[in-house]
N, C-alpha and C. Protein backbone atom coordinates (compact mmCIF):
# COMPACT_ATOMS: atom_id res chain seq x y z
N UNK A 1 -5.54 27.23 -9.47
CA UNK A 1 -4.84 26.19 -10.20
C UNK A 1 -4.88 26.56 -11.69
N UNK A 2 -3.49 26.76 -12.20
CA UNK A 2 -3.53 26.88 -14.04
C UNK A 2 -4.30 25.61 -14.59
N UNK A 3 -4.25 26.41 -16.02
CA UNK A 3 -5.69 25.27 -16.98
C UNK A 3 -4.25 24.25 -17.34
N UNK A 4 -3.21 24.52 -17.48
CA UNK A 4 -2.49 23.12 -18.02
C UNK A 4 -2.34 22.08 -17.02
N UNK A 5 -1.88 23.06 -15.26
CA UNK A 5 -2.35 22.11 -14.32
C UNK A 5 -3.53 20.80 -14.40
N UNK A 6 -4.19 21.77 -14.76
CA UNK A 6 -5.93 20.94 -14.49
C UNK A 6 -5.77 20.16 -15.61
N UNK A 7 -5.89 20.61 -16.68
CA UNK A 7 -5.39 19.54 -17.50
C UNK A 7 -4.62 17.95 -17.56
N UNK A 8 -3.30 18.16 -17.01
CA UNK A 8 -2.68 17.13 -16.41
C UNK A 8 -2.97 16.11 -15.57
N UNK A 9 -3.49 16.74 -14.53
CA UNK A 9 -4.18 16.48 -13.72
C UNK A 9 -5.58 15.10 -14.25
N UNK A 10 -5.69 15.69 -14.77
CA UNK A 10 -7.35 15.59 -15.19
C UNK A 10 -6.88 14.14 -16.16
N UNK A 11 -5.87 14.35 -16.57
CA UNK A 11 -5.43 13.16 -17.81
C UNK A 11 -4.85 12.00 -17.26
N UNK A 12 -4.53 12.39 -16.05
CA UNK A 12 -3.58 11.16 -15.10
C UNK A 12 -4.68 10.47 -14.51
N UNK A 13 -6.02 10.85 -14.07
CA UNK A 13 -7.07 10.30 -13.37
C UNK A 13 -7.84 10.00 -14.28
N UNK A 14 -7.97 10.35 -15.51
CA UNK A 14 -8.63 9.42 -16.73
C UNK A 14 -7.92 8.11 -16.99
N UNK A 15 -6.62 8.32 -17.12
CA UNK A 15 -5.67 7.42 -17.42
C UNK A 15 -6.11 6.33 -16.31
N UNK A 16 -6.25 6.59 -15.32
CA UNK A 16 -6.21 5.29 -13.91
C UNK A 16 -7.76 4.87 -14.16
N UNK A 17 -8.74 5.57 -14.06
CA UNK A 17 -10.00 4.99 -14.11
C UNK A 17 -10.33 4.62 -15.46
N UNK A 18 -9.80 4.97 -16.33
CA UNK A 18 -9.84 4.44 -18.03
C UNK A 18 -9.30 2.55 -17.79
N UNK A 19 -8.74 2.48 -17.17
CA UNK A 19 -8.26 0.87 -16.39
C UNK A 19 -9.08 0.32 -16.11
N UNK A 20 -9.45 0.86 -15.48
CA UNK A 20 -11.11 -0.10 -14.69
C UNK A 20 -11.85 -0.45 -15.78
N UNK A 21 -12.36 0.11 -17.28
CA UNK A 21 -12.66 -0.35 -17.66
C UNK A 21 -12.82 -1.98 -18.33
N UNK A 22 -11.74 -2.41 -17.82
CA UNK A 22 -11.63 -4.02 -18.22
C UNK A 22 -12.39 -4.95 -17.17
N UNK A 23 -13.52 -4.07 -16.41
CA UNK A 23 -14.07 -4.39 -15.42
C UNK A 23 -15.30 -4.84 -15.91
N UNK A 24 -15.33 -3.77 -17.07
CA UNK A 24 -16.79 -3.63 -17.24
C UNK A 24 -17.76 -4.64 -17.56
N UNK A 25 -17.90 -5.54 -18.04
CA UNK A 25 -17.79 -6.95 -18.11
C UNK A 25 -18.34 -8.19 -16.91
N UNK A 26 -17.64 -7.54 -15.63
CA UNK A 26 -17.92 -8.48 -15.05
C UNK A 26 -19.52 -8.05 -14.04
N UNK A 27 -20.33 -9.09 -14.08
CA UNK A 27 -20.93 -8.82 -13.50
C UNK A 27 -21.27 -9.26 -12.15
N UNK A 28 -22.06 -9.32 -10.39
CA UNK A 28 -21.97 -9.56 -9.63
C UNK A 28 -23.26 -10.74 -10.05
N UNK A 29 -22.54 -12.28 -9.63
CA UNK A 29 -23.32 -13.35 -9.35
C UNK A 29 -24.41 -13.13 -9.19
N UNK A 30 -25.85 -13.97 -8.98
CA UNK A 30 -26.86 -13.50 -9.01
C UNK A 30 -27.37 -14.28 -7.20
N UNK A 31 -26.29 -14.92 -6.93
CA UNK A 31 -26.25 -15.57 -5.81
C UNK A 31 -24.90 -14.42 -4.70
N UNK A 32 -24.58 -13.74 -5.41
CA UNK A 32 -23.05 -12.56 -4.51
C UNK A 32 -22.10 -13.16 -4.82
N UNK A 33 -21.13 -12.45 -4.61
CA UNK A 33 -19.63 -12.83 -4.71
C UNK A 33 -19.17 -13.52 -3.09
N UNK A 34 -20.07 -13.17 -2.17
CA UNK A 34 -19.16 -13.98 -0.90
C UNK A 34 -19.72 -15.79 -1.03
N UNK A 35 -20.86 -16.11 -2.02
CA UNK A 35 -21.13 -17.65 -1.64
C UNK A 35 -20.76 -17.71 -3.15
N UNK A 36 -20.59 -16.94 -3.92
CA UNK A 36 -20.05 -17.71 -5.43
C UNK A 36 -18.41 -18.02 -4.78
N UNK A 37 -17.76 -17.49 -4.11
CA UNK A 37 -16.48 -17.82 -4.08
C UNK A 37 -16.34 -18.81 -2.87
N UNK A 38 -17.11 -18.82 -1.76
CA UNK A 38 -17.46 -19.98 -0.64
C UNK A 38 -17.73 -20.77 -1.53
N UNK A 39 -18.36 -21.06 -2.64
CA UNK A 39 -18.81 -22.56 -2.71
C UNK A 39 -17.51 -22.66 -3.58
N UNK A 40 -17.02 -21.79 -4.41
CA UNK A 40 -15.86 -22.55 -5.66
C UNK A 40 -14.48 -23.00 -4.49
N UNK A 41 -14.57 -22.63 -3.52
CA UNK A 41 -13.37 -22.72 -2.28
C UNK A 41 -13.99 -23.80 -1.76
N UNK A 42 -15.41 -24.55 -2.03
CA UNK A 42 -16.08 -25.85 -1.21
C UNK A 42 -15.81 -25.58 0.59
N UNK A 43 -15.49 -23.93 0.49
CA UNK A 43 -15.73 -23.66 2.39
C UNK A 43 -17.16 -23.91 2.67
N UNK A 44 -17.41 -24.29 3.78
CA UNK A 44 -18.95 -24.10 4.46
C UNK A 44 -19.21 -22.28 5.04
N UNK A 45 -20.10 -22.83 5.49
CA UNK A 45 -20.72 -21.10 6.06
C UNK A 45 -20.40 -21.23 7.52
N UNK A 46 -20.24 -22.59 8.22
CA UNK A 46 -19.70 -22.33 9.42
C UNK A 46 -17.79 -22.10 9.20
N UNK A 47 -17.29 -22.73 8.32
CA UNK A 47 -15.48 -22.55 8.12
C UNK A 47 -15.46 -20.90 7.80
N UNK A 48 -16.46 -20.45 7.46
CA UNK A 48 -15.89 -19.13 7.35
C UNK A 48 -16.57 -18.12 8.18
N UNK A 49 -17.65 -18.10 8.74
CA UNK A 49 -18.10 -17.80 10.14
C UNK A 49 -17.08 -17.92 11.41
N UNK A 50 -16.28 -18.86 11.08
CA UNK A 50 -15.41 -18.84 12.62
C UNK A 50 -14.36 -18.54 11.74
N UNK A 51 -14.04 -18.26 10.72
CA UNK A 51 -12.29 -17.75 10.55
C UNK A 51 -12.78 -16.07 10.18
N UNK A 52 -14.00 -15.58 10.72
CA UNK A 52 -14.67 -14.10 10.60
C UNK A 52 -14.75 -13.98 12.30
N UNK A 53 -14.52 -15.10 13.36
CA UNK A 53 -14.75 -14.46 14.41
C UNK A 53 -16.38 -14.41 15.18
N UNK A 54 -17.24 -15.27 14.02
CA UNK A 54 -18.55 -14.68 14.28
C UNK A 54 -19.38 -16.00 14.62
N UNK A 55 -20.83 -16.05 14.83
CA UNK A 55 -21.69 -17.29 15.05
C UNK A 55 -21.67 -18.26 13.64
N UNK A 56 -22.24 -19.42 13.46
CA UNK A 56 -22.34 -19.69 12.90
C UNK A 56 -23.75 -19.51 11.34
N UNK A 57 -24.41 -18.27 12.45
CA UNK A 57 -24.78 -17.54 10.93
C UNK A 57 -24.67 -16.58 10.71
N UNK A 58 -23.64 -15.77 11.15
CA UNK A 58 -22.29 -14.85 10.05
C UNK A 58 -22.55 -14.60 9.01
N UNK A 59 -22.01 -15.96 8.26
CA UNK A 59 -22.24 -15.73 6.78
C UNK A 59 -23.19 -15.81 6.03
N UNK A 60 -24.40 -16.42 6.49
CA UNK A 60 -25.79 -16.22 5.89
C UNK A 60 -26.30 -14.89 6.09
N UNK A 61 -26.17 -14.05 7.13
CA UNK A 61 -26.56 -13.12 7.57
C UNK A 61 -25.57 -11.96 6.36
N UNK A 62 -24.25 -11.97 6.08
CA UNK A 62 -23.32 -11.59 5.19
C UNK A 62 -23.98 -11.68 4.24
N UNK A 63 -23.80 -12.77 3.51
CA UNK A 63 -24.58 -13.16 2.67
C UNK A 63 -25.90 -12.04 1.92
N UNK A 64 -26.82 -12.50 2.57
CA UNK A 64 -28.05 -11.78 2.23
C UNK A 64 -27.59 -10.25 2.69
N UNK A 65 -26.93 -9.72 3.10
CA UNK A 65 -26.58 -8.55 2.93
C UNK A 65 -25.72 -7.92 2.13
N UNK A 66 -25.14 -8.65 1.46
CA UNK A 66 -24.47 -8.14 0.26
C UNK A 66 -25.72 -8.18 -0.65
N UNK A 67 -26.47 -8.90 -0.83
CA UNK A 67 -27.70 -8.69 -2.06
C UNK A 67 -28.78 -7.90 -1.67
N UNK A 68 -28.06 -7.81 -0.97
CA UNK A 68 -29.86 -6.41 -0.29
C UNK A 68 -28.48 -5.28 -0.37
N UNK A 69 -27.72 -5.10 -0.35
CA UNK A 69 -26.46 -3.81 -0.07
C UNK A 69 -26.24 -3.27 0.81
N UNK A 70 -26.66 -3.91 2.13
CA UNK A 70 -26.42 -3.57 3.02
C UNK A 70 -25.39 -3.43 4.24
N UNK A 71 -24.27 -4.66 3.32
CA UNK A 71 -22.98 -5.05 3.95
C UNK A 71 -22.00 -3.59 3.43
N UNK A 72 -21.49 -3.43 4.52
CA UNK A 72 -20.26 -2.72 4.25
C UNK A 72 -19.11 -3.04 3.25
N UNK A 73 -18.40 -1.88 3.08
CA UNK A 73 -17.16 -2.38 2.12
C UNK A 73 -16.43 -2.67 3.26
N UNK A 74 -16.19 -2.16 4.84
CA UNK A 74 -15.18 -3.09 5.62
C UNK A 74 -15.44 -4.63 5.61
N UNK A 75 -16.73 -4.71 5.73
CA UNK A 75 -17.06 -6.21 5.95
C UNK A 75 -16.81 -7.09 4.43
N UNK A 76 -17.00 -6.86 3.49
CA UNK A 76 -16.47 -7.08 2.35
C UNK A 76 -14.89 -7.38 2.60
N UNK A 77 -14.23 -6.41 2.45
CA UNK A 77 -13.07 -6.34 2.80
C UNK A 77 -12.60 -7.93 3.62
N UNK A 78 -13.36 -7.56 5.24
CA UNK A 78 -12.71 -8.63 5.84
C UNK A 78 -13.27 -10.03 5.42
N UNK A 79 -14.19 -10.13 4.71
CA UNK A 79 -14.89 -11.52 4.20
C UNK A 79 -13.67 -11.92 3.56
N UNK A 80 -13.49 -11.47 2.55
CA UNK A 80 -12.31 -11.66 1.03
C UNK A 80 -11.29 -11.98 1.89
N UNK A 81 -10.79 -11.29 2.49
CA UNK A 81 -9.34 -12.00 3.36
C UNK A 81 -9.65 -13.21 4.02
N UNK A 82 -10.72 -13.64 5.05
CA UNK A 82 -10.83 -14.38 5.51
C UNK A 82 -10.80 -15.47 4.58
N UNK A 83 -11.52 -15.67 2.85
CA UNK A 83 -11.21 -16.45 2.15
C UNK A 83 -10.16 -16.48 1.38
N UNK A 84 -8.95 -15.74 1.69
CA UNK A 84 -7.33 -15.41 1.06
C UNK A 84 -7.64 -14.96 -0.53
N UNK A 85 -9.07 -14.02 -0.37
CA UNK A 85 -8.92 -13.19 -1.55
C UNK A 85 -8.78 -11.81 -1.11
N UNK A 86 -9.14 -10.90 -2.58
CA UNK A 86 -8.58 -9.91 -2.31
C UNK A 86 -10.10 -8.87 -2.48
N UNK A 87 -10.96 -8.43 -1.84
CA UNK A 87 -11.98 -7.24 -1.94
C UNK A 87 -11.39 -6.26 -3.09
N UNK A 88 -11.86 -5.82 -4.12
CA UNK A 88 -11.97 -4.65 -5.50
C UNK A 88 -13.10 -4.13 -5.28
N UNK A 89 -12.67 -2.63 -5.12
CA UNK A 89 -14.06 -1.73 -5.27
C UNK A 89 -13.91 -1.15 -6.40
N UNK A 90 -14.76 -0.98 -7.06
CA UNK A 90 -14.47 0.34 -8.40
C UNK A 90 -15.65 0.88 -9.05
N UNK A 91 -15.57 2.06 -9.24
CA UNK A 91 -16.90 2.63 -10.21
C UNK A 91 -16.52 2.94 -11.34
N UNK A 92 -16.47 2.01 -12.63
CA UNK A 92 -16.38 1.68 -13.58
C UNK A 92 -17.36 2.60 -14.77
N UNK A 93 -16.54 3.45 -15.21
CA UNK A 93 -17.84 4.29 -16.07
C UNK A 93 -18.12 3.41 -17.65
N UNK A 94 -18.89 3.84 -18.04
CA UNK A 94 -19.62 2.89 -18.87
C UNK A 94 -19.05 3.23 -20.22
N UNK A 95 -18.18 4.39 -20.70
CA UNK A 95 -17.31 4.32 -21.56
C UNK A 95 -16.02 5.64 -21.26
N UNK A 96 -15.40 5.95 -22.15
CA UNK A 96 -13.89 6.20 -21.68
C UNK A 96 -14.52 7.83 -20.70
N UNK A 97 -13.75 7.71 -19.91
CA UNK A 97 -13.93 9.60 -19.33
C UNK A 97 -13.95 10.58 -20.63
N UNK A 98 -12.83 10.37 -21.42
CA UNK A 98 -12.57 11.24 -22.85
C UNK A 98 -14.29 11.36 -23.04
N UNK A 99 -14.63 10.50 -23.36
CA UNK A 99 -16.00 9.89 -24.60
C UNK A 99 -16.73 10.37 -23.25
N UNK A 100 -17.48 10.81 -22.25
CA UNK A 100 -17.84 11.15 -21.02
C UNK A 100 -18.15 13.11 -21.41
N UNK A 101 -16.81 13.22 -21.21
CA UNK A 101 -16.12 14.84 -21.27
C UNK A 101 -17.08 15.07 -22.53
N UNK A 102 -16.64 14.68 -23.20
CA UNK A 102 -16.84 15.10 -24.87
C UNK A 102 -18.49 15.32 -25.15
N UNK A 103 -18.95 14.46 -24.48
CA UNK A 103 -20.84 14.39 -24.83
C UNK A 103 -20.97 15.84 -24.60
N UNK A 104 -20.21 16.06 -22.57
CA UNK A 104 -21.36 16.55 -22.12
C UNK A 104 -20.47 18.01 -22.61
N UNK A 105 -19.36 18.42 -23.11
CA UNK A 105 -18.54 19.68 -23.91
C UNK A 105 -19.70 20.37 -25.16
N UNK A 106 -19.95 19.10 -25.62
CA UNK A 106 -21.14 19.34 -26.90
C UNK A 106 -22.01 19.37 -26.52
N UNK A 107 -22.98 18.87 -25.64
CA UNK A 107 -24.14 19.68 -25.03
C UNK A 107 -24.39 20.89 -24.74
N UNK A 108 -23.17 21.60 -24.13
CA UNK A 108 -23.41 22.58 -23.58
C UNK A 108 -23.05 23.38 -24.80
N UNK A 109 -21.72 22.97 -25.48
CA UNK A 109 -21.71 24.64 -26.87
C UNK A 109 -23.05 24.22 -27.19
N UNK A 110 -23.78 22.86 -27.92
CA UNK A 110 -24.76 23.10 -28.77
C UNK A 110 -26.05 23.69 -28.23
N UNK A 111 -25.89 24.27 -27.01
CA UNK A 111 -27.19 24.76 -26.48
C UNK A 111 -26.58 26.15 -25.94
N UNK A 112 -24.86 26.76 -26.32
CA UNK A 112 -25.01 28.11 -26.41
C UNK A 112 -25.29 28.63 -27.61
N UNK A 113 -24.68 27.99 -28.47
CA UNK A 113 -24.69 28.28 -30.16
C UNK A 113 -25.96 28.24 -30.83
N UNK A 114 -27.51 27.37 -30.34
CA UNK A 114 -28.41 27.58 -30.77
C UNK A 114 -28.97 28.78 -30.11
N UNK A 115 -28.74 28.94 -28.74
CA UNK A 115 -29.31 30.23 -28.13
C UNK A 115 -28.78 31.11 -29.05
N UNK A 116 -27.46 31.73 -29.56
CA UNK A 116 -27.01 32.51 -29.88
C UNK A 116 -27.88 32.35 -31.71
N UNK A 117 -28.04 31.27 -31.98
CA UNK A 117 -28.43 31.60 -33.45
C UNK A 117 -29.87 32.04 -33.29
N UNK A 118 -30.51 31.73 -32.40
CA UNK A 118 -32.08 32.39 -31.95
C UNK A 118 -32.11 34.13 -32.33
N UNK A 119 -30.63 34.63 -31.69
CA UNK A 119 -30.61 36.24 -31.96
C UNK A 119 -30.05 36.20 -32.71
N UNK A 120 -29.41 35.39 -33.75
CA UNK A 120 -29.20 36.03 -35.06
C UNK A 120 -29.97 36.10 -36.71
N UNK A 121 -30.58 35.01 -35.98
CA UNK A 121 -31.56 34.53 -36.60
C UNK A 121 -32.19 35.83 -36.86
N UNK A 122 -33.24 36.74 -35.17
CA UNK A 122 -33.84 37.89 -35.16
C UNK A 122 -33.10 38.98 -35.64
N UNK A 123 -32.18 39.15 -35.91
CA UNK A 123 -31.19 39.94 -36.85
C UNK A 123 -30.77 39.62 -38.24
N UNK A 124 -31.33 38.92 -38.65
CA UNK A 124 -31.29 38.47 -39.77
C UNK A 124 -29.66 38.08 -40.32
N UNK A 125 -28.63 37.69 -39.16
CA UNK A 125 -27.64 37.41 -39.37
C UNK A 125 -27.31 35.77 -39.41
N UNK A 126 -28.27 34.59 -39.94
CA UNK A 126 -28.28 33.43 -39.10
C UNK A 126 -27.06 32.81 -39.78
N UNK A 127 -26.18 32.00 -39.25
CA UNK A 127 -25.01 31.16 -39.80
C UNK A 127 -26.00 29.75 -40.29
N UNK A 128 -25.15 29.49 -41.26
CA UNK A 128 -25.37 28.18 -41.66
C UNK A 128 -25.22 27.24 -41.50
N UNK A 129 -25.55 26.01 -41.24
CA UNK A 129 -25.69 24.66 -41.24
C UNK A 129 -24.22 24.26 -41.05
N UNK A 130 -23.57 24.41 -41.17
CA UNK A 130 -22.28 23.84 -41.41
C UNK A 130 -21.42 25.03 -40.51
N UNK A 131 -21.27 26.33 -40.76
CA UNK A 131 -21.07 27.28 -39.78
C UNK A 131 -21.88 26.63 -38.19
N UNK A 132 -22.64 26.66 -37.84
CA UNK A 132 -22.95 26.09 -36.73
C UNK A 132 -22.20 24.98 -36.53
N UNK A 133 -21.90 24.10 -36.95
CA UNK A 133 -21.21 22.77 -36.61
C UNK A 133 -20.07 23.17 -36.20
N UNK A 134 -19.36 23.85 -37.00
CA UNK A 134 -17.88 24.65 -36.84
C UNK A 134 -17.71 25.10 -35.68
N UNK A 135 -18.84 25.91 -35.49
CA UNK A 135 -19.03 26.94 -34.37
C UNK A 135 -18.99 26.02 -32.97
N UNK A 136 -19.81 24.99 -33.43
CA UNK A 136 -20.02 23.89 -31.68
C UNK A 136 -18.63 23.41 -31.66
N UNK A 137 -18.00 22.65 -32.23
CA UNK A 137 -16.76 21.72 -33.02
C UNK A 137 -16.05 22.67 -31.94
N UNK A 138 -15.54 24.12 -32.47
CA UNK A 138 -14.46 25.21 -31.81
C UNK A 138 -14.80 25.48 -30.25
N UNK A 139 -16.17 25.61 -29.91
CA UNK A 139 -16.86 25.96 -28.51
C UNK A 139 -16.25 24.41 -27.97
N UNK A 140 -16.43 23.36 -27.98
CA UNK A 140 -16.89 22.11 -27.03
C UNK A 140 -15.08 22.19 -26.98
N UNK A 141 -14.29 22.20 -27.84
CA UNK A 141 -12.89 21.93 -27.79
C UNK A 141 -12.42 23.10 -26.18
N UNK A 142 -12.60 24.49 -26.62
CA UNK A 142 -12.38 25.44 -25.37
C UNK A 142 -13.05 24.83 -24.08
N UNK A 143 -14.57 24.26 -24.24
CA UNK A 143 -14.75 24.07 -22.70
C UNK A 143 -14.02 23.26 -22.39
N UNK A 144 -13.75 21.92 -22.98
CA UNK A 144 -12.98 21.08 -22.83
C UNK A 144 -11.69 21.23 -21.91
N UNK A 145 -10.81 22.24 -22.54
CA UNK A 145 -9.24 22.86 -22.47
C UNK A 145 -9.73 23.43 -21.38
N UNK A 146 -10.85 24.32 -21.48
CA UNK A 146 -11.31 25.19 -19.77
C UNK A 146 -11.66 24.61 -18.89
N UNK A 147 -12.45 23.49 -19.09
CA UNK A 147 -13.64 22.74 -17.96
C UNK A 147 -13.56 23.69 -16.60
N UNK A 148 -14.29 25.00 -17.25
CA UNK A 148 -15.06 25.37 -16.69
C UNK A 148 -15.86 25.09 -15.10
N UNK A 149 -16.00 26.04 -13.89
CA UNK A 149 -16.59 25.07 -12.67
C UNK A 149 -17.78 24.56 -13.03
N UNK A 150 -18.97 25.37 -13.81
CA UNK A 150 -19.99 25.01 -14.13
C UNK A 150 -20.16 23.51 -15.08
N UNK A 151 -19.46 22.76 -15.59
CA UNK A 151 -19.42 22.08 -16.46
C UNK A 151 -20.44 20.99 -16.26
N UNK A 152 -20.43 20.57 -15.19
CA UNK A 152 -21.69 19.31 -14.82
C UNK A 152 -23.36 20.19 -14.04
N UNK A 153 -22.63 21.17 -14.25
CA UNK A 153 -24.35 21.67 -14.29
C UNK A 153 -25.23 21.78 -15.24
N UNK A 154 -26.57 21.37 -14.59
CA UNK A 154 -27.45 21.27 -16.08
C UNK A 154 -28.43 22.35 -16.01
């Protein structure tokens, strides 16, 4: 695959999960989302136990398994319909993919560029303070444009 491919690529799936961020925000009830939305719907646990098909402790059993994590996303899924909502899954990163990329681009030049000033240093060739910055600045931009397979290796 060409680097402008990957590129593109790479910008269209930032673009979609850069969305999710308006997620970030919300957090899961401290009681779950299947009895925070049963009780704002004033359903019981048996009205939605039998429109799930199931005994009448279904949804307690649901219930405490969404807070332990043990419920599935199908069962999720079919809970939310059964209450004429809609199940959202998403893994919401904690700031933009860009701002993501970028840390970990500068991690890695700034830990080739100090290796490399280690031997120039022993050569008495060392760049300066500001030359180094330059130097990471120009490196993190190429991995970036390259992303490299190695890139999330540490």
């Amino acid at each position: 695959m060409n680097t402008k491919y990957k590129q593109i690529t790479r910008e269209q799936y930032s673009k979609l999960i850069n969305q999710a961020a308006g997620l970030s925000n919300i957090t899961q009830p401290k009681e779950g989302w299947i009895k925070s939305v049963r009780s704002a719907l004033a359903m019981s646990g048996a009205a939605l136990s039998k429109r799930l098909g199931g005994h009448r402790s279904t949804v307690s059993y649901l219930e405490r398994s969404e807070l332990d994590g043990g419920i599935t996303l199908k069962k999720m899924q079919e809970t939310a319909e059964a209450m004429h909502c809609r199940f959202v899954y998403a893994i919401v990163p904690n700031d933009s993919i860009e701002k993501i990329i970028d840390r970990q681009a500068e991690t890695i030049a700034r830990g080739i560029v100090e290796e490399s000033s280690v031997h120039m240093m022993l050569e008495s060739q060392q760049l300066s303070k500001a030359e180094n910055e330059k130097e990471i600045q120009r490196l993190k931009k190429q991995i970036i444009d390259d992303m490299p397979r190695d890139f999330w290796e540490d």
